[in-house]
Protein backbone atom coordinates (compact mmCIF):
# COMPACT_ATOMS: atom_id res chain seq x y z
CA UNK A 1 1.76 -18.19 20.71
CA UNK A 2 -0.66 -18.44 23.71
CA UNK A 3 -4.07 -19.85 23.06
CA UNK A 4 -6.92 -18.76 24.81
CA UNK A 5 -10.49 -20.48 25.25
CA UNK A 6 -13.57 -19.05 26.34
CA UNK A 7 -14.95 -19.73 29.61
CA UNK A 8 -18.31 -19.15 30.11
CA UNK A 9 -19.41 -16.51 33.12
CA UNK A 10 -23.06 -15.65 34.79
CA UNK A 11 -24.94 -14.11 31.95
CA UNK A 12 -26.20 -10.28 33.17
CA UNK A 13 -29.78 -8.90 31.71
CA UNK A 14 -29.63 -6.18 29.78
CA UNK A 15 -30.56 -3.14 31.16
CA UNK A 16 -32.66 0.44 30.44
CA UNK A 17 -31.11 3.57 30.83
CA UNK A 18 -30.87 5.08 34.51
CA UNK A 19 -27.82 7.17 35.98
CA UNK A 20 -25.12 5.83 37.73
CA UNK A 21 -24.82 7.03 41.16
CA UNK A 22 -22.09 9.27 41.51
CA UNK A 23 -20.60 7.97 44.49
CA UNK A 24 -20.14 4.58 42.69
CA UNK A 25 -16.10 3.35 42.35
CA UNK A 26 -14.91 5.11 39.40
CA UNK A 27 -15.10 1.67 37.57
CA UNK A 28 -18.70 1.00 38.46
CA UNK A 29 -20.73 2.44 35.48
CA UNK A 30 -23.74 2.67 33.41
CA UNK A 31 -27.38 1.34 34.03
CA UNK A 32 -27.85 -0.25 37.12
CA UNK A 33 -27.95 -3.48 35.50
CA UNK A 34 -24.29 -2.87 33.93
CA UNK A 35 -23.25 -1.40 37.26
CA UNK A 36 -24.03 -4.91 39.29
CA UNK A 37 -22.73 -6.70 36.52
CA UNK A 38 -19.86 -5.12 36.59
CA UNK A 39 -19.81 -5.62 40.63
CA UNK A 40 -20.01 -9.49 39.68
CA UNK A 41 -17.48 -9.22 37.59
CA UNK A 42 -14.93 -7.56 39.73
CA UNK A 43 -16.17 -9.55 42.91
CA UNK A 44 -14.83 -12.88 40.33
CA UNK A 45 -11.81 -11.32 39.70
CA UNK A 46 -10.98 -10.70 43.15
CA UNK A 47 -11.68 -14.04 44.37
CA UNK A 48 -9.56 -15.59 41.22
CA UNK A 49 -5.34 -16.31 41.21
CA UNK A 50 -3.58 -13.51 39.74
CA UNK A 51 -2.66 -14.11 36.21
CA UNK A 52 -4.64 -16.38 35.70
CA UNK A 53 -6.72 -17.61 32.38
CA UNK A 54 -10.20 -16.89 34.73
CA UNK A 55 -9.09 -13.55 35.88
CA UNK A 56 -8.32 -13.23 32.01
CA UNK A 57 -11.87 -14.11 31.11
CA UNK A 58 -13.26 -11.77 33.50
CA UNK A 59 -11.00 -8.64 32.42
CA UNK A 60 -12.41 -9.44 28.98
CA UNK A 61 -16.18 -9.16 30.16
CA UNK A 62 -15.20 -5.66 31.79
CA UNK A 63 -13.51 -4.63 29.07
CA UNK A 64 -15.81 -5.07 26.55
CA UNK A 65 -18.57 -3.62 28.96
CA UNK A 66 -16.64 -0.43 29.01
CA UNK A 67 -16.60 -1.02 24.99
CA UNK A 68 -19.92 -0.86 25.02
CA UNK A 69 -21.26 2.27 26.96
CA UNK A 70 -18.63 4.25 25.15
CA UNK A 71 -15.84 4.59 28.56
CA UNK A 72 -13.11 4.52 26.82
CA UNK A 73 -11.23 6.43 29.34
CA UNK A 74 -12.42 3.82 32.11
CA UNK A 75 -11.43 1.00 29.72
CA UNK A 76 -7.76 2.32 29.49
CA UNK A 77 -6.97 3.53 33.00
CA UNK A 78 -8.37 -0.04 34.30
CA UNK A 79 -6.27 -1.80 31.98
CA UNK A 80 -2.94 0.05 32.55
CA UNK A 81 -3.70 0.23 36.06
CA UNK A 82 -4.03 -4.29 35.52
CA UNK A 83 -0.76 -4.05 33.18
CA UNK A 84 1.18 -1.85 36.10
CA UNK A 85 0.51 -4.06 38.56
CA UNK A 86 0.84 -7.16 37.24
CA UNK A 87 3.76 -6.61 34.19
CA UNK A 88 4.16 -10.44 34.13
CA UNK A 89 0.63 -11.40 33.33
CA UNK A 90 0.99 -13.26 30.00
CA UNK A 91 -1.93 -11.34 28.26
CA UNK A 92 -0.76 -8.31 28.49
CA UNK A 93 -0.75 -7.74 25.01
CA UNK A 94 -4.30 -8.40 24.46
CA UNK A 95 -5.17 -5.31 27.34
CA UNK A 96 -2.95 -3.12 25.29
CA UNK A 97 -4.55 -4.27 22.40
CA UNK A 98 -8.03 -3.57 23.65
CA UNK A 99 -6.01 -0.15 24.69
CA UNK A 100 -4.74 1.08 21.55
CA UNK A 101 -8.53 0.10 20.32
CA UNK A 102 -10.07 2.64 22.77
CA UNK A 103 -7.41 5.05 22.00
CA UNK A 104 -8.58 4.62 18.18
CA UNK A 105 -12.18 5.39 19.14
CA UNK A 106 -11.07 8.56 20.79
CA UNK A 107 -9.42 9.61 17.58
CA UNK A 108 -6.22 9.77 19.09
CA UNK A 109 -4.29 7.86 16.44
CA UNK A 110 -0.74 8.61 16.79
CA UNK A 111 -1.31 7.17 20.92
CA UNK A 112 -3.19 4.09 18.94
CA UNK A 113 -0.21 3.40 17.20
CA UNK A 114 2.38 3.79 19.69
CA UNK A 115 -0.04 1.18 22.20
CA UNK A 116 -0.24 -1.36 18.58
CA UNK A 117 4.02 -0.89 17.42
CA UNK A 118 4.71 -1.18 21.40
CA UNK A 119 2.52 -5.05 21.62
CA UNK A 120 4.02 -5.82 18.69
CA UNK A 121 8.03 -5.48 19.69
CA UNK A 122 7.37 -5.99 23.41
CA UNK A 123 4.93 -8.40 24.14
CA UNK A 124 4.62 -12.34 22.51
CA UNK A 125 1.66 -12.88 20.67
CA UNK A 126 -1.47 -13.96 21.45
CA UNK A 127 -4.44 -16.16 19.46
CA UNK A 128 -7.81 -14.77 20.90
CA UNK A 129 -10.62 -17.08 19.20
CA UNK A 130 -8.24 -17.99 16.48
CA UNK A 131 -6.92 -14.64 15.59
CA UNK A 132 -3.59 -13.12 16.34
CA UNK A 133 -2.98 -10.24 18.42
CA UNK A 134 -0.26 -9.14 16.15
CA UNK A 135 -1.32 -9.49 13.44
CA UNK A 136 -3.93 -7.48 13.56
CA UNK A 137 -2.13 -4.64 15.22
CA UNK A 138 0.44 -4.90 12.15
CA UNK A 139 -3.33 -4.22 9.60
CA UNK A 140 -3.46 -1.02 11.72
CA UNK A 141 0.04 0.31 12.32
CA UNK A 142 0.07 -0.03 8.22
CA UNK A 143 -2.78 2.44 8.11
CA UNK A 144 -2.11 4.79 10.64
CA UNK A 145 1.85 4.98 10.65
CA UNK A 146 3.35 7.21 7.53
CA UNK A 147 6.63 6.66 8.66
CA UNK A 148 8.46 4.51 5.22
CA UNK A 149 10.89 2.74 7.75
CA UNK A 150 8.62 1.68 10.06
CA UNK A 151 6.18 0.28 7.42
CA UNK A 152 9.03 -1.46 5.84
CA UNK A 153 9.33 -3.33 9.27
CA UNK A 154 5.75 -3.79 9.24
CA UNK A 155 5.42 -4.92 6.09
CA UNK A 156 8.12 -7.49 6.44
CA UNK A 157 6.37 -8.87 9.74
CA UNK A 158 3.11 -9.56 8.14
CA UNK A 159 4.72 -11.18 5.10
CA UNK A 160 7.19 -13.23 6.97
CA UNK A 161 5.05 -14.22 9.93
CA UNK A 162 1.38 -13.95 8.43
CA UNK A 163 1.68 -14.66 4.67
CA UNK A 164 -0.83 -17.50 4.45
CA UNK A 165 -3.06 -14.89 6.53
CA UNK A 166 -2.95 -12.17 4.61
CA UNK A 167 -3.30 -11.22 0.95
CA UNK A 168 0.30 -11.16 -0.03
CA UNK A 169 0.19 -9.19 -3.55
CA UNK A 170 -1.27 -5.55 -1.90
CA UNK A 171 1.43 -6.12 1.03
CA UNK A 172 4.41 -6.92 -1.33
CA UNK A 173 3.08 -3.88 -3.25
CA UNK A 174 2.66 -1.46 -0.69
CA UNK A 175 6.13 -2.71 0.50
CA UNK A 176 7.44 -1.65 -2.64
CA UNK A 177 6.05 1.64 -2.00
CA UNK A 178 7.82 2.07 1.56
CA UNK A 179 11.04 1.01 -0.36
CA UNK A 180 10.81 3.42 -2.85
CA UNK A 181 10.26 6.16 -0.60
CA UNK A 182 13.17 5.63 0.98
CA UNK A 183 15.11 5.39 -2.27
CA UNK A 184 15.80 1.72 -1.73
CA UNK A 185 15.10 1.06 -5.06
CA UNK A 186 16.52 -2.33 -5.47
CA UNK A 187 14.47 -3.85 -2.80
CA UNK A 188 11.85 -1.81 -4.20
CA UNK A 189 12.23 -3.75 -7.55
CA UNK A 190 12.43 -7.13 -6.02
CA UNK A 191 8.93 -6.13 -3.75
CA UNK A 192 7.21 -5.09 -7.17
CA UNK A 193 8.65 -8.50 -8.71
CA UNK A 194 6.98 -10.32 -5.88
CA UNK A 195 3.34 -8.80 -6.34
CA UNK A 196 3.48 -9.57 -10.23
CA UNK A 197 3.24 -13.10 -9.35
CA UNK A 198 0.00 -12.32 -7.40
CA UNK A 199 -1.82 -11.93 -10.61
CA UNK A 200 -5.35 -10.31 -10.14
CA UNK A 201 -4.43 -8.87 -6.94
CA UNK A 202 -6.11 -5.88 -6.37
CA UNK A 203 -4.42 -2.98 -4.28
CA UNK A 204 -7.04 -0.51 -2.63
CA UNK A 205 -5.79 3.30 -3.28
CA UNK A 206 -3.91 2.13 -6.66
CA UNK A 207 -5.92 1.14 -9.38
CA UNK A 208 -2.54 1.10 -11.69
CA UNK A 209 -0.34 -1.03 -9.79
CA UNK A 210 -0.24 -3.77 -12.43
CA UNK A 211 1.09 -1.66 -14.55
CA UNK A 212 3.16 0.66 -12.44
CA UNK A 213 4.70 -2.06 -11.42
CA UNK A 214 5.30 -3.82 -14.79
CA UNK A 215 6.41 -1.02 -16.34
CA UNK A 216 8.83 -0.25 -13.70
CA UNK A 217 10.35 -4.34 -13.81
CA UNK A 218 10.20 -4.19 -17.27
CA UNK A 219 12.46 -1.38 -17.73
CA UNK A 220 14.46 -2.12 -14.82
CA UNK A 221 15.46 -5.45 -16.53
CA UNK A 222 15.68 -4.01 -20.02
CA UNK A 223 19.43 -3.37 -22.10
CA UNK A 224 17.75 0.48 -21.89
CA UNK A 225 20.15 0.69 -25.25
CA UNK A 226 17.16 3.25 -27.30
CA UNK A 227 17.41 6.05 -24.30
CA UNK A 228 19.59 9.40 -24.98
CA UNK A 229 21.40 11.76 -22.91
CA UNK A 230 18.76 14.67 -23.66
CA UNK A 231 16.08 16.02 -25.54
CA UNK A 232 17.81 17.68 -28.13
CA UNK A 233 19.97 14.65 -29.04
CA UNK A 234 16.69 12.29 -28.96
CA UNK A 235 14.65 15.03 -31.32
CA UNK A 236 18.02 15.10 -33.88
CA UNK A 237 18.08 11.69 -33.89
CA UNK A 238 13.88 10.85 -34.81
CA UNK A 239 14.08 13.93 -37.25
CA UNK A 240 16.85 12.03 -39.19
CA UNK A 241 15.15 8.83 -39.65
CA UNK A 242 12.30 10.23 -40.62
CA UNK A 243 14.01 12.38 -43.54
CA UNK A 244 15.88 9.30 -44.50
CA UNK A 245 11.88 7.27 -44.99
CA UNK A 246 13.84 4.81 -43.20
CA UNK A 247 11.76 2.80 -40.39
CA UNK A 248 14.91 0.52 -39.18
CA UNK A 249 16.55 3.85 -37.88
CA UNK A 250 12.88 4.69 -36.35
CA UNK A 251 12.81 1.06 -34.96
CA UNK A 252 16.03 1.43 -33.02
CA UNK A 253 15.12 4.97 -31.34
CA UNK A 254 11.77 3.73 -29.68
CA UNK A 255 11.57 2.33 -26.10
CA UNK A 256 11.74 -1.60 -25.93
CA UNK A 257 9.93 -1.84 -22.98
CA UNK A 258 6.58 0.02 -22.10
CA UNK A 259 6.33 1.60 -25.41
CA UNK A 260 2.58 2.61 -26.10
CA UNK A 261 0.08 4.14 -29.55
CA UNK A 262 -3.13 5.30 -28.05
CA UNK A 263 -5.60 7.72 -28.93
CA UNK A 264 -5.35 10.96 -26.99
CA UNK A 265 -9.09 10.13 -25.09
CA UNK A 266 -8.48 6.31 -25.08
CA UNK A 267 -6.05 3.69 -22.97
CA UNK A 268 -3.33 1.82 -24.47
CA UNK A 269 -3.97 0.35 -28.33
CA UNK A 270 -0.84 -1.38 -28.80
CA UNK A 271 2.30 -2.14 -26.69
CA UNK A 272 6.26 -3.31 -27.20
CA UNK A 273 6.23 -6.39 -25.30
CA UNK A 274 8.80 -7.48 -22.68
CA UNK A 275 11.26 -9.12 -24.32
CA UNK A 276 10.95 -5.90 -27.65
CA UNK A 277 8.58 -7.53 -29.79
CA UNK A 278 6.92 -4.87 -31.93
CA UNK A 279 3.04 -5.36 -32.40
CA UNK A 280 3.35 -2.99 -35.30
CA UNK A 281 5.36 -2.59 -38.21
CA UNK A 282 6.43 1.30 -39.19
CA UNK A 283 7.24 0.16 -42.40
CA UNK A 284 3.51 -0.89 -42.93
CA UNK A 285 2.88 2.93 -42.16
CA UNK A 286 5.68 4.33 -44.41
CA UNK A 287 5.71 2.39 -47.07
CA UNK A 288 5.48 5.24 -50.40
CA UNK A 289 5.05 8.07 -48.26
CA UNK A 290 7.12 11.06 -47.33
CA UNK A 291 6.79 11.36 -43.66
CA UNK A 292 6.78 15.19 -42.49
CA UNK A 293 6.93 16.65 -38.67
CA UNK A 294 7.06 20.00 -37.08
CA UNK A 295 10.07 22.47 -37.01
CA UNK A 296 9.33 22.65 -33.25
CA UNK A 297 8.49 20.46 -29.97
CA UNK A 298 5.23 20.90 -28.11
CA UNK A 299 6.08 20.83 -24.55
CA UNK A 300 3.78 19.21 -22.27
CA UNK A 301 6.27 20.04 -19.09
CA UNK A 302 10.00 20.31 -18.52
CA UNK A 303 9.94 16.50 -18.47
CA UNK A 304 7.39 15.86 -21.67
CA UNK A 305 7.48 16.84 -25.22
CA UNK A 306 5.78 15.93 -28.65
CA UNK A 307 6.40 15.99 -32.15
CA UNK A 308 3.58 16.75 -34.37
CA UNK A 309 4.15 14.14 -37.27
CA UNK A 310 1.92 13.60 -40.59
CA UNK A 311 1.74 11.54 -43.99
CA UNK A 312 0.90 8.05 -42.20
CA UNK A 313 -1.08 5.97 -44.35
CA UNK A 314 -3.22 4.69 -41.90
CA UNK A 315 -7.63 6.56 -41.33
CA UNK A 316 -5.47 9.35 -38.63
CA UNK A 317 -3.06 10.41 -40.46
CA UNK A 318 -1.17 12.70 -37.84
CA UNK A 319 0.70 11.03 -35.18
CA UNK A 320 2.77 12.77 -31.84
CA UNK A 321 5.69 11.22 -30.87
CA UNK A 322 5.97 11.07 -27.22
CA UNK A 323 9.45 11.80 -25.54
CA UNK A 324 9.86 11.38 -22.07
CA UNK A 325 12.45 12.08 -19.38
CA UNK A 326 13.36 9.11 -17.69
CA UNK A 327 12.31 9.08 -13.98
CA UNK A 328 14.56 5.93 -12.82
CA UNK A 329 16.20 6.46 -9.80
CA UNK A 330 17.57 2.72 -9.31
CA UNK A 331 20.13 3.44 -12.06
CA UNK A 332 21.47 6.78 -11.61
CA UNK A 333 23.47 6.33 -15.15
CA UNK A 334 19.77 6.25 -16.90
CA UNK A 335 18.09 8.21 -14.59
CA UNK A 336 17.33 12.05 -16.60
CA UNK A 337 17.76 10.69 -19.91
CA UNK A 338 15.33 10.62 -22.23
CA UNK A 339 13.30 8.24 -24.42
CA UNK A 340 10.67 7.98 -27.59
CA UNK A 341 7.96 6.49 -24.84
CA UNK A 342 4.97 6.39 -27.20
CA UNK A 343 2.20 7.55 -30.16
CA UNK A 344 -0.63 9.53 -29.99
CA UNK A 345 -2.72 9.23 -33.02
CA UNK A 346 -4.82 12.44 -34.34
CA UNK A 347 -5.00 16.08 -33.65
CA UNK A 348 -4.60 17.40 -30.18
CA UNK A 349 -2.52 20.94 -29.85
């Protein structure tokens, strides 16, 4: 990584507004104050060895003049006119960084990106005041590419190059995200895995990833034993065990992992742990009462249905079992079936 430190040029009063006369080089612009500092500055840069850290200095002070008035057109034909004729200089990524930055300004993202991925793969980095060129070219190609196989790359760069730069838990999550897209679902598992260990980390766009994530780990390292191959078979199964009064049957046929009781207008009351420790007893619920439910499902979509059940001895007294299609690509043998996910306590249909 190249270091570069600051060297210190004429300083150039500012200016009021006045018009540039039009006969002017192209690159001679604004005020008349910016326009002879702008002379100075390309009289320096003339009279300094090519490639060197002072002509460097000085292409910095026109470029960020240009910045200023708004020229981004200016700014990138004099820099890719510098990178053309000198394709050797070693800060040539830092010109096509300020590049892709004018591009940005002009709204003209997907040209932004190309100018950031191209630095990136093509060019060694740079440390301008302490902070990496590509690094911060990776924080934008992450926002402004779509692309799941190019973020992936991305992703990987700023973790493996940048990690004590960056906050790792929203990378290693969004990575998990690329991965999933994809349908790389086992890298996506180990990039969710990852994040958990970032605890607190907060992910901007996904208020949920906690738990998406821990309730996608958790049931990716579960036995999955309590899922069935459909509805039907699921429904058949519940129906009996509640005939029989018998909670042990009821106990088997619930999910062991992300299992939830809520109220319909409330978040999660009570939760199966990881490892299938129950944080409530049925029993407690059953115990000399004749448990009834409904002849038919309520379906809440072709992937969500409930059964009205009632006779709990508990202040609601009507609970909806809810069954779930399994969404689980990673395992394509679990993947469509179908588990008791949760309980809704009270009325709702």
């Amino acid at each position: 990584m190249i270091c570069v430190l600051a060297i210190p040029l004429l300083y150039f009063s500012r200016c009021s507004p006045m018009n540039a006369n039009p006969l002017d080089n192209y690159f001679i612009s604004g005020c008349k104050a910016e326009q002879n500092a702008l002379r100075g500055y390309f009289s320096f840069l003339a009279a300094e060895a090519g490639n060197s850290q002072e002509q460097f200095v000085i292409i910095r002070k026109i470029a960020n003049t240009f910045l200023r008035q708004g020229e981004y057109g200016r700014l990138i034909n004099f820099l890719s006119s510098r990178i053309h004729q000198y394709p050797d200089d070693p800060y040539n990524a830092f010109y096509l960084f300020k590049m892709a930055y004018a591009y940005l300004q002009l709204e003209a993202y997907p040209i932004a990106a190309l100018y950031f991925d191209m630095l990136v793969k093509n060019f060694p980095d740079l440390e301008i005041f302490g902070n990496s060129i590509h690094l911060a070219s990776l924080k934008q190609l992450v926002t402004l590419v779509d692309d799941p196989q190019k973020r992936i790359w991305y992703y990987h760069e700023l973790i493996y190059r940048f990690i004590d730069q960056i906050d790792p838990g929203p990378t290693f999550f969004m990575l998990g995200q690329a991965y999933e897209r994809v349908g790389e679902w086992n890298n996506a598992i180990m990039a969710y895995t990852r994040f958990l260990s970032y605890t607190g980390s907060t992910v901007p766009g996904f208020p949920d990833a906690d738990e998406y994530a821990w309730r996608l780990v958790n049931f990716n390292n579960s036995a999955k034993d309590w899922t069935f191959e459909s509805l039907d078979a699921l429904t058949r199964a519940v129906k009996g065990a509640l005939d029989a009064g018998s909670a042990a049957r009821l106990r088997r046929y619930y999910a062991k992992v992300n299992f939830f009781t809520r109220t319909w207008d409330h978040e999660d009351t009570n939760n199966v742990g990881v490892a299938g420790h129950v944080v409530f007893n049925l029993s407690d619920f059953m115990r000399g009462n004749r448990i009834r439910f409904a002849n038919s499902l309520h379906m809440g979509s072709t992937t969500q249905a409930y059964l009205r059940t009632w006779g709990w001895s508990q202040a609601i007294s009507v609970w909806y079992f809810y069954f779930r299609k399994i969404h689980f690509p990673a395992d394509p043998a679990i993947h469509g079936r179908w588990e008791w996910a949760g309980i809704y306590y009270g009325e709702r249909f």
